[in-house]
C-alpha atoms as a PDB file:
ATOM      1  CA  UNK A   1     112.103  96.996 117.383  1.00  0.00           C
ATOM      2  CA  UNK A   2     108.208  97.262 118.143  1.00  0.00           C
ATOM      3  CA  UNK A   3     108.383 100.819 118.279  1.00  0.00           C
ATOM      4  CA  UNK A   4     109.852 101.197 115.088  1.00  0.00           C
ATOM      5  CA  UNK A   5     106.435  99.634 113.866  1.00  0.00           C
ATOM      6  CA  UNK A   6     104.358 101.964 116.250  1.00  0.00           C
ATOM      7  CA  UNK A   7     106.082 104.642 115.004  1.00  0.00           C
ATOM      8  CA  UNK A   8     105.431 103.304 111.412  1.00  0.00           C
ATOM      9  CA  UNK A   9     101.904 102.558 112.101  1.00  0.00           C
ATOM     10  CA  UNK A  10     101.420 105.966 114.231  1.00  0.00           C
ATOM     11  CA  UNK A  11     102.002 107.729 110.137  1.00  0.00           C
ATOM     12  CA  UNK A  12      98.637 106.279 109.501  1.00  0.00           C
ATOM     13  CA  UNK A  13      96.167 108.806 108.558  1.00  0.00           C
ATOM     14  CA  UNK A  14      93.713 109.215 111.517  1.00  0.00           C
ATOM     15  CA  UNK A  15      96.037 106.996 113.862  1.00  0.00           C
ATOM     16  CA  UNK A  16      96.549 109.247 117.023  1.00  0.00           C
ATOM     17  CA  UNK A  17      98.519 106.599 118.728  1.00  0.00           C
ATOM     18  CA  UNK A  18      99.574 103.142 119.646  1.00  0.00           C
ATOM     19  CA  UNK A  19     100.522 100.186 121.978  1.00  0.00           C
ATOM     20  CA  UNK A  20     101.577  96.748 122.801  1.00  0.00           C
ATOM     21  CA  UNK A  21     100.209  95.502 125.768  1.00  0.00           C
ATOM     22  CA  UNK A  22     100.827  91.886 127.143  1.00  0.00           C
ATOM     23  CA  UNK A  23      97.850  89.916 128.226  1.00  0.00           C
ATOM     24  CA  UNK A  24      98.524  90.509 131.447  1.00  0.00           C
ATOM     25  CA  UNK A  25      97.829  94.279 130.850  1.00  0.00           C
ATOM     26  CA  UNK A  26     101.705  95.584 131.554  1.00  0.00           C
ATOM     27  CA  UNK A  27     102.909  97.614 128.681  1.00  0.00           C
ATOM     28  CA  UNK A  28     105.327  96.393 126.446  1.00  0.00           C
ATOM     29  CA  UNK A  29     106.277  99.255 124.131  1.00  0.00           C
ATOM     30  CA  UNK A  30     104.274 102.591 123.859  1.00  0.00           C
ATOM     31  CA  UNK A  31     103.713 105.274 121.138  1.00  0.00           C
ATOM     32  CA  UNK A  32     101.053 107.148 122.578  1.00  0.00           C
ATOM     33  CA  UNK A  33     100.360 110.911 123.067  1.00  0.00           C
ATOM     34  CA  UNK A  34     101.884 112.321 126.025  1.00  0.00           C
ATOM     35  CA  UNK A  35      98.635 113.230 127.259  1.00  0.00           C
ATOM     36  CA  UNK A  36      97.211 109.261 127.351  1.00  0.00           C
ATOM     37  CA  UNK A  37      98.145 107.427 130.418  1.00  0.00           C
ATOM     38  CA  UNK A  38      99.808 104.122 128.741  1.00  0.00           C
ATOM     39  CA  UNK A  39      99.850 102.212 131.358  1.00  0.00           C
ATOM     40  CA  UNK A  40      95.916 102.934 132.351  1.00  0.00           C
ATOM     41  CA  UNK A  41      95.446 102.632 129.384  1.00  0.00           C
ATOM     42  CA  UNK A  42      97.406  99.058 128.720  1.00  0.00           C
ATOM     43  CA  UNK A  43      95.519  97.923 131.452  1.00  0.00           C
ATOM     44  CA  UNK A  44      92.257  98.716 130.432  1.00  0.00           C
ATOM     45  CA  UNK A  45      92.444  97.786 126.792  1.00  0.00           C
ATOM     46  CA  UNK A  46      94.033  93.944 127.804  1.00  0.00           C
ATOM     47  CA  UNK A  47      90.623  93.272 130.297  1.00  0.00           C
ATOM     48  CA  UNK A  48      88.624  94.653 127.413  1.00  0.00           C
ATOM     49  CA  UNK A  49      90.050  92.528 125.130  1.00  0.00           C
ATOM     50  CA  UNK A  50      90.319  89.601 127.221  1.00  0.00           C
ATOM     51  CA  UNK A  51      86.464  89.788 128.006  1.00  0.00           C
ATOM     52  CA  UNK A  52      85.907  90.437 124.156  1.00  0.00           C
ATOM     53  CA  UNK A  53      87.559  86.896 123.818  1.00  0.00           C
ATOM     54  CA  UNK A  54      85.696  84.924 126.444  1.00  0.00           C
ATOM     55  CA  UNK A  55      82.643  85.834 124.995  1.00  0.00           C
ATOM     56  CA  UNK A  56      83.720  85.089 121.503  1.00  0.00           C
ATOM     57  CA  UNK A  57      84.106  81.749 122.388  1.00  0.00           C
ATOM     58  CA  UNK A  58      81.396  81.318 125.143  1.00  0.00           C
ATOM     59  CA  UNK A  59      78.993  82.485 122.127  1.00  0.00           C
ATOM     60  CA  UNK A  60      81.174  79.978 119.344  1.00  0.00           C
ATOM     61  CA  UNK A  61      82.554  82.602 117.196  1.00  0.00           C
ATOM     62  CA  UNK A  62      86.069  80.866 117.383  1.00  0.00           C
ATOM     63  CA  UNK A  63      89.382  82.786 117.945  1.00  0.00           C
ATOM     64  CA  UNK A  64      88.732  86.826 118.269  1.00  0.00           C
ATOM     65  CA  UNK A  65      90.044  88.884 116.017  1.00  0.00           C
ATOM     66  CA  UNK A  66      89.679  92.351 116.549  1.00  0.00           C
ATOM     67  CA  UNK A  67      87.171  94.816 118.978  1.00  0.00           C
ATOM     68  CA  UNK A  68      86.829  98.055 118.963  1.00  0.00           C
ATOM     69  CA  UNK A  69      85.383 100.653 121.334  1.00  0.00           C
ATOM     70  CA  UNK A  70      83.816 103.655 119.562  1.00  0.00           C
ATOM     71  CA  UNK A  71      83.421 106.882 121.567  1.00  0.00           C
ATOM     72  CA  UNK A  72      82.445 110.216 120.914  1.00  0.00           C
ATOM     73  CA  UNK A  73      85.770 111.680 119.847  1.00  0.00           C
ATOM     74  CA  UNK A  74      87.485 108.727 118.682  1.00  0.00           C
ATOM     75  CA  UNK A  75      88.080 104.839 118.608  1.00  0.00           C
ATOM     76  CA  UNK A  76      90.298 102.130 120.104  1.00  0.00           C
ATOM     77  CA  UNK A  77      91.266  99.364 118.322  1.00  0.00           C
ATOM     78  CA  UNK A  78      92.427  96.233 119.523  1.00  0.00           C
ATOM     79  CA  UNK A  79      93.888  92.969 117.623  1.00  0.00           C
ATOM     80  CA  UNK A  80      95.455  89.884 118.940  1.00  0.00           C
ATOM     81  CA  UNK A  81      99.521  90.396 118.269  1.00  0.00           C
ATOM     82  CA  UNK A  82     100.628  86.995 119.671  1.00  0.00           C
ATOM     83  CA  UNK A  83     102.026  87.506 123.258  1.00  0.00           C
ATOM     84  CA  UNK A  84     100.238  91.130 123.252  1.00  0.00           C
ATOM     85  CA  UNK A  85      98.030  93.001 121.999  1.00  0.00           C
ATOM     86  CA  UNK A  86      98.145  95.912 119.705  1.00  0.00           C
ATOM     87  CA  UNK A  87      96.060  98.592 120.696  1.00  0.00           C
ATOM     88  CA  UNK A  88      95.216 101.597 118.632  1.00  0.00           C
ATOM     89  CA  UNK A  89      94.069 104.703 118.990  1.00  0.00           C
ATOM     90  CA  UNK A  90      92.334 107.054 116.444  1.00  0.00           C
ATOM     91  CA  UNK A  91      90.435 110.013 115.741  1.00  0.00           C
ATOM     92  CA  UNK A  92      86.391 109.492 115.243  1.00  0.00           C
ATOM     93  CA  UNK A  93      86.279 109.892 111.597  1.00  0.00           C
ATOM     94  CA  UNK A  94      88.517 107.813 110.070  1.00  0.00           C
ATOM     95  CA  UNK A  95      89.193 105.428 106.825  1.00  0.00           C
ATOM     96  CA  UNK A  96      88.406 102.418 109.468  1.00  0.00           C
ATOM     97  CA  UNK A  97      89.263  99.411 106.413  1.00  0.00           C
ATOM     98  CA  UNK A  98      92.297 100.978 105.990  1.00  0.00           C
ATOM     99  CA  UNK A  99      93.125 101.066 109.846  1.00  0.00           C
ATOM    100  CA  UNK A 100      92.428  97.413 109.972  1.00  0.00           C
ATOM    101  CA  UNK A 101      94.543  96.464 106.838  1.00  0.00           C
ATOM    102  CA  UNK A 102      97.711  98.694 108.555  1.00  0.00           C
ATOM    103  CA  UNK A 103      97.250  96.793 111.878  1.00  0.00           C
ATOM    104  CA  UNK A 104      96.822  93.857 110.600  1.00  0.00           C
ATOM    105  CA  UNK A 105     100.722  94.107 108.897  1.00  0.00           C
ATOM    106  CA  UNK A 106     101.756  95.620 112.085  1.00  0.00           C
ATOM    107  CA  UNK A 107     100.503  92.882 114.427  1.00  0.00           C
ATOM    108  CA  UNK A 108     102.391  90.124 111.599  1.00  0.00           C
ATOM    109  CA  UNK A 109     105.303  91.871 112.692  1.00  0.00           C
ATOM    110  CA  UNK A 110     104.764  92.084 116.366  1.00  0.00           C
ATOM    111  CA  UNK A 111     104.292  88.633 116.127  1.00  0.00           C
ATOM    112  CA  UNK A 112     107.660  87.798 114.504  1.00  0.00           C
ATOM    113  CA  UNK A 113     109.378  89.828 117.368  1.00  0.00           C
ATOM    114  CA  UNK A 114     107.847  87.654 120.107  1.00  0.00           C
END
């Protein structure tokens, strides 16, 4: 069922690929480019996140929402999706409101699943 929504989410323009990781940073479902490592990946992207949150509330911003790590030749998005997190993956030029909008629906329904 939650790759049905990656695989909805992965039509996206600019999406190259996407995740649920738990919390604990073990993959739960994967649509990601053959070429990504997802569990590397899944594991980097929940102590990211995870740090993100601390300081979020260490600094009193209340819950986190989303991060996002911006490279050179792309971005990786990350929003809370209940028991995981959804993690995307995009190119570096890229309609970024409408990302956020599309993972925001996604993550509803990863919640719902859970």
């Amino acid at each position: 069922m939650i790759d049905r929504v990656l695989l909805e989410l992965n039509k996206t323009e600019g999406i190259k690929g996407s995740m649920v990781v738990g919390k604990d940073g073990l993959v739960i479902a994967s649509q990601l480019p053959g070429s990504v490592d997802a569990e590397l990946v899944g594991a980097m992207a929940s102590a990211a996140f995870g740090a993100a949150e601390r300081t979020a509330a260490e600094i009193g911003m209340g819950n986190l929402e989303q991060t996002m790590i911006e490279g050179e030749h792309g971005k990786t998005l990350m929003v809370d999706a209940g028991e995981g997190i959804l993690v995307v993956l995009t190119d570096a030029k890229v309609n970024l409101g409408l990302i956020r909008i599309t993972m925001k629906r996604a993550a509803e329904k990863v919640k719902a699943m859970f």
